[in-house]
C-alpha atoms as a PDB file:
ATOM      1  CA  UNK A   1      54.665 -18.872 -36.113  1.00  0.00           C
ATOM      2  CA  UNK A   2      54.683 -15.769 -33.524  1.00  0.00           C
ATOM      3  CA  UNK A   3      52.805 -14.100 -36.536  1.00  0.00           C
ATOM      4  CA  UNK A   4      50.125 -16.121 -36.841  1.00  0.00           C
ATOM      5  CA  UNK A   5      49.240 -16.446 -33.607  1.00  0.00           C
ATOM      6  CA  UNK A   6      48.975 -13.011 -33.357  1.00  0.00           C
ATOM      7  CA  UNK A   7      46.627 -12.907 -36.104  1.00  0.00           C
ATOM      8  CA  UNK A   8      44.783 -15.480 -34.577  1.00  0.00           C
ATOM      9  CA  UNK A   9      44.498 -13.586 -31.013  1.00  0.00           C
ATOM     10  CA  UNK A  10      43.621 -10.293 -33.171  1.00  0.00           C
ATOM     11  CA  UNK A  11      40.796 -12.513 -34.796  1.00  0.00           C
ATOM     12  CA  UNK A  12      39.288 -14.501 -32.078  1.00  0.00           C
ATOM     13  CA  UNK A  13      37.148 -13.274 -29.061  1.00  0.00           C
ATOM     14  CA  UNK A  14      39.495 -11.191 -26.113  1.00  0.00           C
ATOM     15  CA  UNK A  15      38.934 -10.441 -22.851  1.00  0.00           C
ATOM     16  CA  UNK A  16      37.705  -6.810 -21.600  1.00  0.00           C
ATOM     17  CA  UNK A  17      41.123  -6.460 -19.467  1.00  0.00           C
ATOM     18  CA  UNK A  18      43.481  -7.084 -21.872  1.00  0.00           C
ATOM     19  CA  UNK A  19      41.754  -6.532 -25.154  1.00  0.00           C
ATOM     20  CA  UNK A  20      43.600  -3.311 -25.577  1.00  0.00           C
ATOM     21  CA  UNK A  21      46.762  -4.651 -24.945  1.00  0.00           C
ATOM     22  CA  UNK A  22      46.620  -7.532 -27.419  1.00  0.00           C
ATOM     23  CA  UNK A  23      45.153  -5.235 -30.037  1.00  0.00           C
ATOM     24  CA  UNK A  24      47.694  -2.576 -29.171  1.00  0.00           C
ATOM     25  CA  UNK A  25      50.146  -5.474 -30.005  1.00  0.00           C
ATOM     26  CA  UNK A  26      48.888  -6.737 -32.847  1.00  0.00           C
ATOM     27  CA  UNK A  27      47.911  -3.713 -34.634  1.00  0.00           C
ATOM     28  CA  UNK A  28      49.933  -3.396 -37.547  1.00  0.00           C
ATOM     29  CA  UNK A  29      51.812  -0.180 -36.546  1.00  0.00           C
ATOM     30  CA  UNK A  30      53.113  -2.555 -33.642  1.00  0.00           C
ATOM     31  CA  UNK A  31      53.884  -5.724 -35.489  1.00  0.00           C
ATOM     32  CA  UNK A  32      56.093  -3.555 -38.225  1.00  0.00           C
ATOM     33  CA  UNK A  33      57.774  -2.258 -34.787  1.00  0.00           C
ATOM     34  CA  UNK A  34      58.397  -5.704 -33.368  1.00  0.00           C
ATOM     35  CA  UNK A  35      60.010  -7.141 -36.522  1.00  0.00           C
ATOM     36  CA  UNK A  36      62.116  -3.770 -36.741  1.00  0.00           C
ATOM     37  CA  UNK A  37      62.916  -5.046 -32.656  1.00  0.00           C
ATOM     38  CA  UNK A  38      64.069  -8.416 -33.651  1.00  0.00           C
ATOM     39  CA  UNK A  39      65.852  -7.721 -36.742  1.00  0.00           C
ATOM     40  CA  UNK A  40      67.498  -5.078 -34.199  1.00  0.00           C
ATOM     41  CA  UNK A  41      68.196  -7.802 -31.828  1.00  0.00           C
ATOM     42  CA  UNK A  42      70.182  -9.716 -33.887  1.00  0.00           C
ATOM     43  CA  UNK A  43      71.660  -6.914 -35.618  1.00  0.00           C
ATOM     44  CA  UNK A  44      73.181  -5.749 -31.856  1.00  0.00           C
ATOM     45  CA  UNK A  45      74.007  -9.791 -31.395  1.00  0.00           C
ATOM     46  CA  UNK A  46      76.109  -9.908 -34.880  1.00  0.00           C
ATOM     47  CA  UNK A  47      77.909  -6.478 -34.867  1.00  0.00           C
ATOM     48  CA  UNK A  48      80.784  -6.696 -33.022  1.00  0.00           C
ATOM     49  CA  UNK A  49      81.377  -3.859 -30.170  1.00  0.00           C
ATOM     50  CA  UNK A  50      85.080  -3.846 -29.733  1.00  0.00           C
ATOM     51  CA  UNK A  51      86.334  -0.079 -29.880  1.00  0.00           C
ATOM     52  CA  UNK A  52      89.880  -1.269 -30.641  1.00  0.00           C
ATOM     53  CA  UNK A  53      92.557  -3.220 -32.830  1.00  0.00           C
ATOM     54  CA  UNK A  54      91.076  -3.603 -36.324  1.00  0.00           C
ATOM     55  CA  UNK A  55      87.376  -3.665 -35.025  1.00  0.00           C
ATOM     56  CA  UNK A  56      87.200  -0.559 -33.819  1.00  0.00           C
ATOM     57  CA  UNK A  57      85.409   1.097 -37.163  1.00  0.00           C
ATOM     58  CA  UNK A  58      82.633  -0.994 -36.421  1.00  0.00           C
ATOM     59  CA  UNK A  59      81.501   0.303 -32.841  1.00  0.00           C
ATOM     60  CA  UNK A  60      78.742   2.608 -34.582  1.00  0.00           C
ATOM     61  CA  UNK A  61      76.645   0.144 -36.563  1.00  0.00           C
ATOM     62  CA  UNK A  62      76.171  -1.554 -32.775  1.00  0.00           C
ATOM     63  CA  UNK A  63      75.546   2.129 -31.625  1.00  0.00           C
ATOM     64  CA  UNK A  64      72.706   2.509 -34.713  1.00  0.00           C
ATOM     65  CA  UNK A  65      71.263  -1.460 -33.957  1.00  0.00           C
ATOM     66  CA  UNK A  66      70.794  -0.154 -30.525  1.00  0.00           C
ATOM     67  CA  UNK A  67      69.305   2.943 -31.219  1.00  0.00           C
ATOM     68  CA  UNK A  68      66.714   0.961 -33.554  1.00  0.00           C
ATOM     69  CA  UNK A  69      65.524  -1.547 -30.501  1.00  0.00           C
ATOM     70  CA  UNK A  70      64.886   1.339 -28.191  1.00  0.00           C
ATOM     71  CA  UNK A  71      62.998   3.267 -31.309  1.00  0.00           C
ATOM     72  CA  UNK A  72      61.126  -0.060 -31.311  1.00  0.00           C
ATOM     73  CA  UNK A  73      60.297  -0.243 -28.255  1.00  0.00           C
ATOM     74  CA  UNK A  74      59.038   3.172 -27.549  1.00  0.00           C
ATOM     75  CA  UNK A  75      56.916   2.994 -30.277  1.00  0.00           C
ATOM     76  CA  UNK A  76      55.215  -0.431 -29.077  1.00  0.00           C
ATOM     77  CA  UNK A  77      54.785   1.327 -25.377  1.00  0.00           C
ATOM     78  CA  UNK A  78      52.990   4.502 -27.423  1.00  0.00           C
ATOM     79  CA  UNK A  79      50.693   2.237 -29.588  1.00  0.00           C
ATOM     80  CA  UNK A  80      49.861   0.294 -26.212  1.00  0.00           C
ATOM     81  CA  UNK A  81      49.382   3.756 -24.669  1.00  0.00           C
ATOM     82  CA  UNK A  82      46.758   5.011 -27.137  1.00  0.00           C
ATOM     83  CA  UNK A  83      44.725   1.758 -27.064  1.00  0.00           C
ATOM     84  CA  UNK A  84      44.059   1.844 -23.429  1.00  0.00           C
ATOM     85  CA  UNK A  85      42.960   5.567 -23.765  1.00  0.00           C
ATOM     86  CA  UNK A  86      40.485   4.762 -26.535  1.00  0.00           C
ATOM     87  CA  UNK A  87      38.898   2.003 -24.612  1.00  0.00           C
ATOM     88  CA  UNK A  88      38.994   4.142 -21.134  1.00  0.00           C
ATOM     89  CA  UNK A  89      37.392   6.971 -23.335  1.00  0.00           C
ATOM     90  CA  UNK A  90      34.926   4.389 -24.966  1.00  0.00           C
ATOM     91  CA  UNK A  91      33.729   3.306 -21.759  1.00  0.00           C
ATOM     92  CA  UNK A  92      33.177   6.761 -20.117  1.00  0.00           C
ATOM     93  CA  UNK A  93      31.123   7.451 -23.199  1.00  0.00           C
ATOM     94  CA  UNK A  94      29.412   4.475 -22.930  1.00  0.00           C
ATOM     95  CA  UNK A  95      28.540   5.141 -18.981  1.00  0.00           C
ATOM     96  CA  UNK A  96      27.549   9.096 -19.797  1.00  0.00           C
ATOM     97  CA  UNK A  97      25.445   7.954 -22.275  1.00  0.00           C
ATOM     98  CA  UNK A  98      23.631   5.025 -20.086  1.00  0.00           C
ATOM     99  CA  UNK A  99      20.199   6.130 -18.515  1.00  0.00           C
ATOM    100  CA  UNK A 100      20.050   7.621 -14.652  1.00  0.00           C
ATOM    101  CA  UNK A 101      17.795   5.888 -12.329  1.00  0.00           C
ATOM    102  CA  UNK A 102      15.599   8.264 -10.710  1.00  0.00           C
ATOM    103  CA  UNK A 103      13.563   7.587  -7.397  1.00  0.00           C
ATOM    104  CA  UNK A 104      10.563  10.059  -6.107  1.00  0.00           C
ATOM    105  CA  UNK A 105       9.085  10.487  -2.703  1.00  0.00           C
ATOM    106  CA  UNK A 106       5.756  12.002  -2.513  1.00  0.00           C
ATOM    107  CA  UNK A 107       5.200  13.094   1.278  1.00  0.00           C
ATOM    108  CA  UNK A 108       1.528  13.547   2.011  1.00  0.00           C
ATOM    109  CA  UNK A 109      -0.938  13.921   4.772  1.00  0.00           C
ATOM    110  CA  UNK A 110      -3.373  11.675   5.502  1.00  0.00           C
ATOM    111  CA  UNK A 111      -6.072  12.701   7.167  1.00  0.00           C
ATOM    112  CA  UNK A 112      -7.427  10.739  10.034  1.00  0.00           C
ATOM    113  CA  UNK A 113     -10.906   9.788  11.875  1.00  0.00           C
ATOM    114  CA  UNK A 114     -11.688   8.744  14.811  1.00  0.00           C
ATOM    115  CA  UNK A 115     -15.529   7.920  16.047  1.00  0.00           C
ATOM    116  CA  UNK A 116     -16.841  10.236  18.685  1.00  0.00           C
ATOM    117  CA  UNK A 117     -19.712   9.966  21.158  1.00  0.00           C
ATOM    118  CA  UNK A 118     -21.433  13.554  21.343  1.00  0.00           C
ATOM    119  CA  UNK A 119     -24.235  14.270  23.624  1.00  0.00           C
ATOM    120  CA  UNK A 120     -27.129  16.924  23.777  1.00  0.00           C
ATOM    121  CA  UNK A 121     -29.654  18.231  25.625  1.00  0.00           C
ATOM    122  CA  UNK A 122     -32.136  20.817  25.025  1.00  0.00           C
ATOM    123  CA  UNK A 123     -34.950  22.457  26.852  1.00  0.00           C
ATOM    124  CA  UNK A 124     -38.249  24.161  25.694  1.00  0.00           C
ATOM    125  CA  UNK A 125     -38.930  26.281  28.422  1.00  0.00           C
ATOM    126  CA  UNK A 126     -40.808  26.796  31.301  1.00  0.00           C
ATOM    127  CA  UNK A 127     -44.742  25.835  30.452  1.00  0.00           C
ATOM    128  CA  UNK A 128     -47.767  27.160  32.531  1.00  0.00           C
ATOM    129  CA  UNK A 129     -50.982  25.948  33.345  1.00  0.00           C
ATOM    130  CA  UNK A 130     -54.028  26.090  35.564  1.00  0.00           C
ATOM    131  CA  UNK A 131     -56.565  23.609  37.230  1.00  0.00           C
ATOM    132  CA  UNK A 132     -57.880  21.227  34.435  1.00  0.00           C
ATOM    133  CA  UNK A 133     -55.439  22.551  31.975  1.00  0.00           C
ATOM    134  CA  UNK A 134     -53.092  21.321  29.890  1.00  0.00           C
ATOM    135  CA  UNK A 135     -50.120  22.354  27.712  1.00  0.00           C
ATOM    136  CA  UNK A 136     -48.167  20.074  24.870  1.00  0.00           C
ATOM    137  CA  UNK A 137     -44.723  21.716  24.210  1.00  0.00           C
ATOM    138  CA  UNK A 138     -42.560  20.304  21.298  1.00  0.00           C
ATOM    139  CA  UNK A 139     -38.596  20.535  21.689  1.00  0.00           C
ATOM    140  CA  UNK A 140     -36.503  20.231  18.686  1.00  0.00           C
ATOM    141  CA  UNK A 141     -32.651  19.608  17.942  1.00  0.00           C
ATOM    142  CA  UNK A 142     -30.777  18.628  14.605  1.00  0.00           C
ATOM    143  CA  UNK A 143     -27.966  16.822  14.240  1.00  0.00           C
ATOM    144  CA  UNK A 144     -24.931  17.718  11.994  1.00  0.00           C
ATOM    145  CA  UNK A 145     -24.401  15.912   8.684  1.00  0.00           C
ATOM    146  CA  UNK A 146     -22.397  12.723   9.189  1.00  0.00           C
ATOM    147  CA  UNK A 147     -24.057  11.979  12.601  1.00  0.00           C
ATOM    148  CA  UNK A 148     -25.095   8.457  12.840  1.00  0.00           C
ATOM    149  CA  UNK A 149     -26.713   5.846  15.864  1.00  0.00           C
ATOM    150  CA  UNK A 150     -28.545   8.875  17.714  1.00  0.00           C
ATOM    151  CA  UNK A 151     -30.778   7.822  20.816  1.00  0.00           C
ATOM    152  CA  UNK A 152     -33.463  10.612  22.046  1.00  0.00           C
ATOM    153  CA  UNK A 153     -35.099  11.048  25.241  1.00  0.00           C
ATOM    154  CA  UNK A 154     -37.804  13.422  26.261  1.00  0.00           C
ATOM    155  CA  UNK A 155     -38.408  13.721  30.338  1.00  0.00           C
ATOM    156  CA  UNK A 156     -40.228  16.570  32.150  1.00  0.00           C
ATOM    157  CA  UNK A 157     -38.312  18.434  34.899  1.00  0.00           C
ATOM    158  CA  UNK A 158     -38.957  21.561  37.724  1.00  0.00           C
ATOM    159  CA  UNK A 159     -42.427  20.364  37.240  1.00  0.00           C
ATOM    160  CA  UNK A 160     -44.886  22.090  40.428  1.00  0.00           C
ATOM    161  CA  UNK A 161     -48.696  21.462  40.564  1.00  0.00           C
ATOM    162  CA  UNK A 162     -49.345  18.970  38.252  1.00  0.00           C
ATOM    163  CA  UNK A 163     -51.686  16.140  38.032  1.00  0.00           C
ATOM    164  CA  UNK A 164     -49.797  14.212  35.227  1.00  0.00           C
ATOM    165  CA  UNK A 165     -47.699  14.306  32.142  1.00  0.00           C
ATOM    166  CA  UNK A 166     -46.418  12.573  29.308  1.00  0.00           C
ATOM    167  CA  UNK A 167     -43.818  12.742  27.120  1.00  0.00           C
ATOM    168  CA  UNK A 168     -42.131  10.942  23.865  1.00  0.00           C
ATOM    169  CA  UNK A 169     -39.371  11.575  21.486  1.00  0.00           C
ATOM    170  CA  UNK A 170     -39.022  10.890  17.873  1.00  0.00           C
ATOM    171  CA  UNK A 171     -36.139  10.947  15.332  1.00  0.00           C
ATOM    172  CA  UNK A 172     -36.779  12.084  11.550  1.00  0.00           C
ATOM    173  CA  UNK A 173     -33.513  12.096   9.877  1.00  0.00           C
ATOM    174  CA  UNK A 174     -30.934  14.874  11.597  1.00  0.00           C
ATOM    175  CA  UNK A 175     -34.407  16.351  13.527  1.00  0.00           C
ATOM    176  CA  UNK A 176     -34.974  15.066  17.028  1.00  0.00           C
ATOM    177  CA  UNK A 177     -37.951  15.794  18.344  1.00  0.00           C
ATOM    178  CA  UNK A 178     -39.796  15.419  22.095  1.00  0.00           C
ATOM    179  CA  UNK A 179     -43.376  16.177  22.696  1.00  0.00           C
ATOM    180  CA  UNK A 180     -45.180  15.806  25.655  1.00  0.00           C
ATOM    181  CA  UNK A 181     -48.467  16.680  27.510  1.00  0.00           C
ATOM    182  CA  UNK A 182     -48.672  18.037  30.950  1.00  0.00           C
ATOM    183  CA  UNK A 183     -52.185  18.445  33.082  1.00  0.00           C
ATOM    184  CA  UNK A 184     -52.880  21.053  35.952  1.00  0.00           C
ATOM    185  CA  UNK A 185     -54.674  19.960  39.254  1.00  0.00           C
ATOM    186  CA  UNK A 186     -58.262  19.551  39.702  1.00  0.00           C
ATOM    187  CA  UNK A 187     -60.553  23.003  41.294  1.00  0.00           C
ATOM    188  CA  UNK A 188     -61.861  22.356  44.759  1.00  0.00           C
ATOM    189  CA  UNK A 189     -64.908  21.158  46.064  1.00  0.00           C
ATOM    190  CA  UNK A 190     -66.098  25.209  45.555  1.00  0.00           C
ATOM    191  CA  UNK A 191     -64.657  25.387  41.800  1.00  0.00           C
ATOM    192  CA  UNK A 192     -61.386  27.268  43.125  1.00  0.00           C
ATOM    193  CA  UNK A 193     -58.109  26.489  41.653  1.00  0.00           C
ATOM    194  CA  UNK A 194     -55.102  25.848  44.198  1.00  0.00           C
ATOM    195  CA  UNK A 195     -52.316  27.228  42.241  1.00  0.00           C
ATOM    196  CA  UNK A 196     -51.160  27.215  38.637  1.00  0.00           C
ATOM    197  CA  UNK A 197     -48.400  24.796  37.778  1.00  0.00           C
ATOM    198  CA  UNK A 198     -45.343  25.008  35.905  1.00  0.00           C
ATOM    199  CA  UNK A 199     -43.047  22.204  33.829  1.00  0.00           C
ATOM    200  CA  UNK A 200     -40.228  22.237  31.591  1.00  0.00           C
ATOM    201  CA  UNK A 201     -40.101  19.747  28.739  1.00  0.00           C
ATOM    202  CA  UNK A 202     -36.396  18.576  28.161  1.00  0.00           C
ATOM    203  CA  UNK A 203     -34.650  16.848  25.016  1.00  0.00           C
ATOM    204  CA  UNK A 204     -31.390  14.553  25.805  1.00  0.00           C
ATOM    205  CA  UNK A 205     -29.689  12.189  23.549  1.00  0.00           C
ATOM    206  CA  UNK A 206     -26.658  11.285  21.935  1.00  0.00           C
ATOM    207  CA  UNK A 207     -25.456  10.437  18.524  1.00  0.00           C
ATOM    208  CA  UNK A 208     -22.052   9.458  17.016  1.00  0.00           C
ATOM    209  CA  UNK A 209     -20.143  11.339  14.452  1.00  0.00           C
ATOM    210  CA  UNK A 210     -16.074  11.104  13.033  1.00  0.00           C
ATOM    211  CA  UNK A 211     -14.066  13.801  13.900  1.00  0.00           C
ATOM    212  CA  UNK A 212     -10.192  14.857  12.649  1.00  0.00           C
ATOM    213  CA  UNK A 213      -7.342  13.760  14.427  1.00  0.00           C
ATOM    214  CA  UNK A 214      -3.726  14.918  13.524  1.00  0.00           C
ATOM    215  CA  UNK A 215      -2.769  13.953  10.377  1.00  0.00           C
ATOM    216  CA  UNK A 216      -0.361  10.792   9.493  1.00  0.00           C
ATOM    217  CA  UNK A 217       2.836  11.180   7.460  1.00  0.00           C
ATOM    218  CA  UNK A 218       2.111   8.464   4.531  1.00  0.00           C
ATOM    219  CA  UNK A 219       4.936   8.259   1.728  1.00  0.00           C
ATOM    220  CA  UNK A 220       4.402   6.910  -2.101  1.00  0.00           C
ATOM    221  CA  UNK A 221       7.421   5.825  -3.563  1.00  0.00           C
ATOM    222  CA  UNK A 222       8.323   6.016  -7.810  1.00  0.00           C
ATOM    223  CA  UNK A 223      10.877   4.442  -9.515  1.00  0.00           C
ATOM    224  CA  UNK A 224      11.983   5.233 -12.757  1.00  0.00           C
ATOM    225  CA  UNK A 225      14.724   6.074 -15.336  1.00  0.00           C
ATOM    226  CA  UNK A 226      15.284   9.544 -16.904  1.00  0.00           C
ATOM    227  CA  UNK A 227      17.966  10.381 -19.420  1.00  0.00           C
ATOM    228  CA  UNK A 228      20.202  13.684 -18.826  1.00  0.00           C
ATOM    229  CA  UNK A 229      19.435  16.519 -21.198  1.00  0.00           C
ATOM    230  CA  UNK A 230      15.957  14.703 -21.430  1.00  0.00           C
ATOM    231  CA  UNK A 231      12.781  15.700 -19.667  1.00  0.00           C
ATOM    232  CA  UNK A 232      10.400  13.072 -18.277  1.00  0.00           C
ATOM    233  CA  UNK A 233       7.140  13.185 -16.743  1.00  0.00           C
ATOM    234  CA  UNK A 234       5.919  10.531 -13.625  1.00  0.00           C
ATOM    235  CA  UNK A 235       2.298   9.991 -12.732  1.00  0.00           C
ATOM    236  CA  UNK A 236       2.257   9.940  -9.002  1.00  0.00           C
ATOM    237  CA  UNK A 237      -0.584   7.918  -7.712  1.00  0.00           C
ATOM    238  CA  UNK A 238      -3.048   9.755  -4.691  1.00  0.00           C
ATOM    239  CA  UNK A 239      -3.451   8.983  -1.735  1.00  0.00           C
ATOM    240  CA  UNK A 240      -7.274   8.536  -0.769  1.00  0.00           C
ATOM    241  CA  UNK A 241      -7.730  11.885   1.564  1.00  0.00           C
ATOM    242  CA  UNK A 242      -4.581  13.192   1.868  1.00  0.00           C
ATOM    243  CA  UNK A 243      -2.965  16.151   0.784  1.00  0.00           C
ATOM    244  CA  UNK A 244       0.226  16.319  -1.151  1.00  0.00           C
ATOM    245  CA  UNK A 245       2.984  18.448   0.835  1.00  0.00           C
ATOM    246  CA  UNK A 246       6.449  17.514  -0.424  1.00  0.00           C
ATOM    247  CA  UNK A 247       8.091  15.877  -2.996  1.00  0.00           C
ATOM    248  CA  UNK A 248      12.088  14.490  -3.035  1.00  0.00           C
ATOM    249  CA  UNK A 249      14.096  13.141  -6.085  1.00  0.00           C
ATOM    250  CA  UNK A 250      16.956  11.356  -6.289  1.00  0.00           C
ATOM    251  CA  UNK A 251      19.359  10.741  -9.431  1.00  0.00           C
ATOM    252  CA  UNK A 252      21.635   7.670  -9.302  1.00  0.00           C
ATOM    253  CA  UNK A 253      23.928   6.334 -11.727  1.00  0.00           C
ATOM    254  CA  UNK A 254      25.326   3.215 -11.582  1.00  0.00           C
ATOM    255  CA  UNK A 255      28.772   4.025  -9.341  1.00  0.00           C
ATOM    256  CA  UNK A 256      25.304   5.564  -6.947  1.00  0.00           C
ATOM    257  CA  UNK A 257      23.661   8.708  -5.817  1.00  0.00           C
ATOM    258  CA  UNK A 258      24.677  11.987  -8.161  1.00  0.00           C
ATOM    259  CA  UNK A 259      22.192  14.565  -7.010  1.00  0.00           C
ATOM    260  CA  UNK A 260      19.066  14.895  -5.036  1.00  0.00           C
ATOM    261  CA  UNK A 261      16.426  17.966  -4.594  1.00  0.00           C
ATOM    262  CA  UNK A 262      13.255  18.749  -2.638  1.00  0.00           C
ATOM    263  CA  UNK A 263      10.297  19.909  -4.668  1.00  0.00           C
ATOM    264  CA  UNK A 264       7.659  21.537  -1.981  1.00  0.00           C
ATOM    265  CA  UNK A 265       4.805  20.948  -4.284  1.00  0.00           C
ATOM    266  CA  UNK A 266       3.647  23.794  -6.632  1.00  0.00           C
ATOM    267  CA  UNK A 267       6.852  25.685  -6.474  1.00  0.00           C
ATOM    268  CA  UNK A 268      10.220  25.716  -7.624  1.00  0.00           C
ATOM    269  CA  UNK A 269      12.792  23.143  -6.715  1.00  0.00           C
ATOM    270  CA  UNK A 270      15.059  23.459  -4.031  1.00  0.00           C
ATOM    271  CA  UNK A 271      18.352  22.182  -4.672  1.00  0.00           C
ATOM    272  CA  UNK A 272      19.498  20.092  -1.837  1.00  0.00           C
ATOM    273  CA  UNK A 273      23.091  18.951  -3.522  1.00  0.00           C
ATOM    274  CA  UNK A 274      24.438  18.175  -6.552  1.00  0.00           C
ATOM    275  CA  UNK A 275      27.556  16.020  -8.024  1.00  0.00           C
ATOM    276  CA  UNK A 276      27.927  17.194 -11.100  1.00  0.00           C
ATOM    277  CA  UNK A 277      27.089  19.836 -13.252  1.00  0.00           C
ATOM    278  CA  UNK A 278      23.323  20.701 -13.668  1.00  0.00           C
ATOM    279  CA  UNK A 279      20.852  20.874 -11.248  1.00  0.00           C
ATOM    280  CA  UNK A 280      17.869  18.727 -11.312  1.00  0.00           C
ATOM    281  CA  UNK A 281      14.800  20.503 -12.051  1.00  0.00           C
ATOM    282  CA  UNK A 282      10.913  19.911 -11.614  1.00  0.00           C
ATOM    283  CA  UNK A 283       7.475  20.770 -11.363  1.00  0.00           C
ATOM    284  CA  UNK A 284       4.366  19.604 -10.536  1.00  0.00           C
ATOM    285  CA  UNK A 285       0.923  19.663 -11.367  1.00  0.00           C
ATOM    286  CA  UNK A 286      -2.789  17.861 -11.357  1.00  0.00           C
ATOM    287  CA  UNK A 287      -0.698  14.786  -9.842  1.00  0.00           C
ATOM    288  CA  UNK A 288       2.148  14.423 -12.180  1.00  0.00           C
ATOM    289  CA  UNK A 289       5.702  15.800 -11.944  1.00  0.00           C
ATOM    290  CA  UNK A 290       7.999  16.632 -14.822  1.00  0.00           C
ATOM    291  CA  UNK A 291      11.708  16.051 -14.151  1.00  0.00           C
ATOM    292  CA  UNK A 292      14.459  16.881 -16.251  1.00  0.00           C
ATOM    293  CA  UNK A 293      18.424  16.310 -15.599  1.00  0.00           C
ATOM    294  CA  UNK A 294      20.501  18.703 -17.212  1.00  0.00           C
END
C-alpha cells in the first residue's frame, strides 16, 4: 500500500514547496533505499543483541542490520539533498533567463512664451518753413517678425510759427508709417515774412510680440523590457519646442532595481551604479536610444 501511494503522489500534480521532496522520495534510488530501511528495521527488531551466554555470537548481525538503516538513511537525506538543488538551480535559471524591465527618463527643456507689450517712438526731424510754406515729412518704423495688434500715432511737436498742420499714420504690414503737412504764417500787410517756423513730425505706437522666459523642466517617461546580452532600441517621443538635455535608465528585475545610468544626450553613458556585473550601455540619436544590458 505505502508503494502505491507513492506512485500515485509521483504521478499526480505536487505542490512547488514540496515537489522536490516527494520526488526526492519517490525516485527510485530512494524507494530501493527505504525498502533496504525497513527490511533493516526488522532485521535490528529480530536479531537478538545479547553479548553473552550462548547469544553472544550473534551481536554482529545486529551490528551489520544497524549499519544498513543508517546507510539507508543517509542515502534518502542525499537523494533529498540533490532534488532541492536542481529545483533551486532550475529556478535561478529560470529568473536569469526572464526579461528586465527597463524604464527611461528623457529630461528636456521646454521653452516658454510669454506676451509682451513693446512701445516705440520715432522722430523725423526738425522741418523748416517760411510764410505761405509748407513741408510734408514722412516717418517710418518696422516692426520685428512675430509682432502682432500694433496701434500708430503720428503728432507734431517743438512746432514755432506755424499756421496749421496735419498729420496721420498708417500701418502696411511690419511698416508704420506717419505723414503729415505743416503750413508757415501768412507775410504782412507789406509782403514781409515774420519768421520762419520749425516742427518735428513724431511716430509713437505700440505692438505686441512673445518673448522667452526661462525654460521649464518637462519629463517623458518609457517603459519597456530589454533582455541582457540583447540590445534594444526605444523611440522617445518630442516634446513640441523643447530641447533634449538628459536621459536616465533604469534596469529592474523582478526582486527590483539592478542598475541605473545617466545618458547626457549625444555622449557616452555615465554609469551611476550597478548590481551586478555589466554596465548598462546607450546611445542616442535622431530621437531614439539604443540600450543594451550586458
Amino acid at each position: 500500500m505505502q508503494l502505491t501511494f507513492a506512485f500515485y503522489l509521483l504521478d499526480g500534480p505536487l505542490p512547488n514547496d514540496v515537489s522536490p521532496i516527494i520526488k526526492a522520495v519517490t525516485d527510485p534510488f530512494s524507494l530501493l533505499a527505504l525498502i533496504v530501511l525497513v527490511l533493516g528495521l526488522i532485521a535490528t527488531k529480530w536479531v537478538p543483541r545479547k553479548t553473552g551466554g550462548s547469544e553472544e555470537g550473534k551481536v554482529w548481525p545486529y551490528v551489520v542490520a544497524l549499519s544498513i538503516v543508517v546507510i539507508s538513511l543517509v542515502a534518502i537525506a542525499l537523494n533529498v539533498m540533490r532534488y532541492i538543488n536542481t529545483a533551486k538551480t532550475g529556478t535561478v535559471a529560470e529568473a536569469a533567463q526572464r526579461p528586465l524591465s527597463i524604464t527611461i527618463n528623457i529630461t528636456s527643456n521646454k521653452k516658454t512664451l510669454t506676451p509682451t507689450v513693446v512701445p516705440f517712438q520715432v522722430g523725423g526731424g526738425q522741418v523748416s518753413f517760411s510764410c505761405g510754406d509748407s513741408a510734408h515729412p514722412a516717418v517710418t518704423y518696422t516692426v520685428p517678425n512675430g509682432a502682432r495688434d500694433v496701434t500708430a500715432q503720428a503728432e507734431w511737436r517743438n512746432t514755432e510759427h506755424a499756421k496749421g498742420q496735419s498729420q496721420f499714420a498708417t500701418i502696411a504690414g511690419q511698416t508704420v508709417i506717419a505723414s503729415g503737412t505743416i503750413t508757415g504764417q501768412d507775410r504782412n500787410w507789406v509782403g514781409k515774412c515774420p519768421a520762419n517756423g520749425h516742427g518735428e513730425l513724431v511716430l509713437k505706437g505700440t505692438y505686441t510680440i512673445d518673448q522667452e522666459r526661462e525654460p521649464v523642466r518637462v519629463v517623458n517617461t518609457v517603459a519597456g523590457f530589454i533582455a541582457a546580452g540583447k540590445e534594444e532600441t526605444f523611440t522617445i517621443p518630442g516634446v513640441a519646442g523643447s530641447s533634449a538635455t538628459r536621459c536616465q535608465i533604469v534596469v529592474s528585475s523582478v526582486h527590483g532595481e539592478i542598475a541605473s545610468a545617466t545618458v547626457p544626450l549625444n555622449s557616452a553613458v555615465a554609469l551611476e551604479k550597478a548590481k551586478f556585473d555589466g554596465p548598462i550601455k546607450a546611445t542616442w540619436a535622431k530621437g531614439k536610444l539604443t540600450v543594451s544590458v550586458e
